[in-house]
C-alpha atoms as a PDB file:
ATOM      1  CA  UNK A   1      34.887 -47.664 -80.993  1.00  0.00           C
ATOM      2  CA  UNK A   2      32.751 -50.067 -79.293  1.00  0.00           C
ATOM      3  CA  UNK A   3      31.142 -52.071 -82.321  1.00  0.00           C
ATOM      4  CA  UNK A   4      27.949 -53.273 -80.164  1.00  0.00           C
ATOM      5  CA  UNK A   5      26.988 -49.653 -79.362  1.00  0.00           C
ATOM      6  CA  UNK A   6      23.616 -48.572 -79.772  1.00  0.00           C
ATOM      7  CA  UNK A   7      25.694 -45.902 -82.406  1.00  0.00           C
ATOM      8  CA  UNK A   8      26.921 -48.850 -84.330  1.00  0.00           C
ATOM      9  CA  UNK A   9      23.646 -50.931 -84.629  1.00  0.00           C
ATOM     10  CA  UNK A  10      21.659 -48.186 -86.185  1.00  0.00           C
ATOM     11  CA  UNK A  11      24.637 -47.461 -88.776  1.00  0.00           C
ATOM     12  CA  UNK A  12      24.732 -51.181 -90.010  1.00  0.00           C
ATOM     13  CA  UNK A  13      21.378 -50.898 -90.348  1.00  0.00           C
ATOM     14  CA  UNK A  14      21.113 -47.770 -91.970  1.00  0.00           C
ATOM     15  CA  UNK A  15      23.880 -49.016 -94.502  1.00  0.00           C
ATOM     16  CA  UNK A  16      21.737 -52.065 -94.925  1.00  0.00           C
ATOM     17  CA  UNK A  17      18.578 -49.919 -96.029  1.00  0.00           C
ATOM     18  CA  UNK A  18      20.776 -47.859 -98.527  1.00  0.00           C
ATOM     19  CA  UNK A  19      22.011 -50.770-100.218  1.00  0.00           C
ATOM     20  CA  UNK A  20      18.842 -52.836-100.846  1.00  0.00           C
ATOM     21  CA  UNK A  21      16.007 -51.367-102.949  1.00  0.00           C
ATOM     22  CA  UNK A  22      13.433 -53.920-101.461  1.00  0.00           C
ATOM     23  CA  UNK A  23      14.238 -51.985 -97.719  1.00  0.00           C
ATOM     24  CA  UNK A  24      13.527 -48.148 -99.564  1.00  0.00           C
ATOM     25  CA  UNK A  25      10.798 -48.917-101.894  1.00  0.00           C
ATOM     26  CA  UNK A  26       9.466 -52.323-101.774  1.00  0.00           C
ATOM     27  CA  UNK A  27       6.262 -53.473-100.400  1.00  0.00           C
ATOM     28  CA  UNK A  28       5.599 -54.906 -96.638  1.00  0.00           C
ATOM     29  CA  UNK A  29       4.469 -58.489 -96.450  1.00  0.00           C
ATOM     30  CA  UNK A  30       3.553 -59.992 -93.127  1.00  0.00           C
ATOM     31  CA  UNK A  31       5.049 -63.709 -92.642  1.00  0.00           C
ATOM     32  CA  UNK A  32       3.209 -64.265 -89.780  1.00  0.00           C
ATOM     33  CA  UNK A  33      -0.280 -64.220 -87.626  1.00  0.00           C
ATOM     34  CA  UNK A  34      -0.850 -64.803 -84.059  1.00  0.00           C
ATOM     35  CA  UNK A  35       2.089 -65.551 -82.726  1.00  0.00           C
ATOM     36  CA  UNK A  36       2.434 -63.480 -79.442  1.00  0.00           C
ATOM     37  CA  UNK A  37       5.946 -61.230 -78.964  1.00  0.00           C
ATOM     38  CA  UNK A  38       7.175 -61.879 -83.258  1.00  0.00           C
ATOM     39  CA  UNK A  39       7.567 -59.857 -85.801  1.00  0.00           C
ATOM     40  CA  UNK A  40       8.344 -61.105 -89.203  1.00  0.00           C
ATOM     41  CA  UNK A  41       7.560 -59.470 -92.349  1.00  0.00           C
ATOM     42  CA  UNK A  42       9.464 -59.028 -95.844  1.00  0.00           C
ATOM     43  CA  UNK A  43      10.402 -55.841 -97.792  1.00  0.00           C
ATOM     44  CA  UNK A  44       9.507 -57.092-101.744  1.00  0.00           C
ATOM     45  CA  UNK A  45      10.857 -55.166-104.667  1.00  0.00           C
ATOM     46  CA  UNK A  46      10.712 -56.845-108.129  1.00  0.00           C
ATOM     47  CA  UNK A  47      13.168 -59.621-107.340  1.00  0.00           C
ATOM     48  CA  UNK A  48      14.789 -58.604-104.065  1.00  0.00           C
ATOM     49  CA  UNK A  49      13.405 -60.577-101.282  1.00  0.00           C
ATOM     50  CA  UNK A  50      14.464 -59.217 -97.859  1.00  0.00           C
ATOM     51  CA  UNK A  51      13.786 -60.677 -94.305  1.00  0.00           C
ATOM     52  CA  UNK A  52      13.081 -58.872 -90.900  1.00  0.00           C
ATOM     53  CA  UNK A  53      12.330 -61.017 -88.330  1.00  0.00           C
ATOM     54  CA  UNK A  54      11.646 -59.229 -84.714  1.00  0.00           C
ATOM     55  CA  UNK A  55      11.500 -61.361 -81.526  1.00  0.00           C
ATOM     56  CA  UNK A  56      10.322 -59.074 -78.532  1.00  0.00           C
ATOM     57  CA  UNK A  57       9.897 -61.583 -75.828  1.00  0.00           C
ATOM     58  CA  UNK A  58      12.036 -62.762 -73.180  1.00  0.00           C
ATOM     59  CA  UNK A  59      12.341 -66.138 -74.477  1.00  0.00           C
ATOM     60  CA  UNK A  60      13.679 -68.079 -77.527  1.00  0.00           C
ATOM     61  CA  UNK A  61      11.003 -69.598 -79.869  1.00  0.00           C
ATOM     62  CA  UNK A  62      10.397 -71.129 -83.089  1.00  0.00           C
ATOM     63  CA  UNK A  63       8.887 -69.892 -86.156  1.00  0.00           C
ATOM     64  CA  UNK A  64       7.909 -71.204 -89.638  1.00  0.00           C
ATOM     65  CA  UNK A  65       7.888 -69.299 -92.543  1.00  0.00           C
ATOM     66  CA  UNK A  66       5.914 -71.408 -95.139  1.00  0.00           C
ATOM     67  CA  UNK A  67       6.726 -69.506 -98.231  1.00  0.00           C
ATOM     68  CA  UNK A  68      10.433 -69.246 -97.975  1.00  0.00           C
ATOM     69  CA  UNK A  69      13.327 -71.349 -97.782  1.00  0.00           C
ATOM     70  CA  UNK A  70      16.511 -70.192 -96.911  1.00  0.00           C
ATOM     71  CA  UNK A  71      17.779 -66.711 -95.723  1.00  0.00           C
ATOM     72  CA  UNK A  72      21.366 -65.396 -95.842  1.00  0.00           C
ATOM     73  CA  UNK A  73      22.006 -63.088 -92.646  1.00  0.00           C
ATOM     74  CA  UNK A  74      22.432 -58.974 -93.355  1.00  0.00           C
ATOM     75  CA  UNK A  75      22.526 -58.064 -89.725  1.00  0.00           C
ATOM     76  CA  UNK A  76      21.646 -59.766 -87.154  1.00  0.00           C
ATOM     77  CA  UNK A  77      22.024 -59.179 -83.132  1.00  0.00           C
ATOM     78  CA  UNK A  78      22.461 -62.607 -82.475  1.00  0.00           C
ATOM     79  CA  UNK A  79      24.090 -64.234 -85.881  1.00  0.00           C
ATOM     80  CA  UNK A  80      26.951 -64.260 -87.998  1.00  0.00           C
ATOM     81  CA  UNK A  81      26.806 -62.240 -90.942  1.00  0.00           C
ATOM     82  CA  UNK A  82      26.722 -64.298 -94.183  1.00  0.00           C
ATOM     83  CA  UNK A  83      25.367 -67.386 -92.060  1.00  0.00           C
ATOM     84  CA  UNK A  84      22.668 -69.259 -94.059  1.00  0.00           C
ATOM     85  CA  UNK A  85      19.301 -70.392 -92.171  1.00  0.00           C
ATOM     86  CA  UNK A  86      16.695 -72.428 -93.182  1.00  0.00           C
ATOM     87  CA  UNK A  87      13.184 -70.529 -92.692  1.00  0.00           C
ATOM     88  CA  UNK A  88      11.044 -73.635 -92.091  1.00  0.00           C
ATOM     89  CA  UNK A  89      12.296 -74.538 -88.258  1.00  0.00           C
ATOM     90  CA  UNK A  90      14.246 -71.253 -86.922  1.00  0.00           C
ATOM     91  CA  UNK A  91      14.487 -70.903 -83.364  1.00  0.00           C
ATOM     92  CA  UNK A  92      14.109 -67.222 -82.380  1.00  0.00           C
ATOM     93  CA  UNK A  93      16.527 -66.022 -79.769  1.00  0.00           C
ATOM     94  CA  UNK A  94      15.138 -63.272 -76.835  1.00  0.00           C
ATOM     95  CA  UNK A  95      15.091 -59.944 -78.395  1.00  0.00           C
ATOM     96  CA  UNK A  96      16.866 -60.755 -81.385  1.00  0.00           C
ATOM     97  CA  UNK A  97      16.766 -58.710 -84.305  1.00  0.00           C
ATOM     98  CA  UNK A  98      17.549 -60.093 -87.819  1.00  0.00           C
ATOM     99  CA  UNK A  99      17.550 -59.352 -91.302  1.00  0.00           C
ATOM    100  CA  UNK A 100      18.098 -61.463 -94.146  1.00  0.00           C
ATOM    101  CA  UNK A 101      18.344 -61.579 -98.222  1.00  0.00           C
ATOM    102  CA  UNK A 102      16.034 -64.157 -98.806  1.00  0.00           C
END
């Protein structure tokens, strides 16, 4: 089974959505404003705090994301699992795709 198959990405992130309440019922808060090709907006459920941060540009760039700290990586297509990042200077990679438990 090749584990970087389209297959395999949606099923880690399917069994990310089942197992976070924030990703099923929580409410969608945008993180950021004006900054061409991102994406970056939590899922917020009573204390659960989750992460999604989109890049859809060709090239790596840095965000800020003044109201959190630090993120622990769910999924990522370009980090290590369980890798902790700090939200205030996070460089972007092209057409990466992360989520994390903030």
């Amino acid at each position: 089974m090749d584990e970087d198959s389209l297959l395999n990405f949606y099923r880690n992130l399917i069994k990310i959505r089942k197992s976070h309440v924030a990703l099923q019922q929580g409410r969608w808060v945008p993180l950021i404003a004006g900054q061409k090709g991102i994406l970056a907006y939590a899922r917020v459920h009573k204390d659960e705090r989750i992460v999604i941060i989109l890049n859809f540009t060709g090239w790596k760039q840095r965000i800020f994301l003044a109201e959190h700290n630090f993120g622990r990586v769910l999924f990522s297509t370009n980090r290590k699992e369980d890798e902790i990042f700090h939200f205030q200077n996070l460089w972007i990679y092209p057409f990466e795709v992360s989520v994390y438990k903030a």
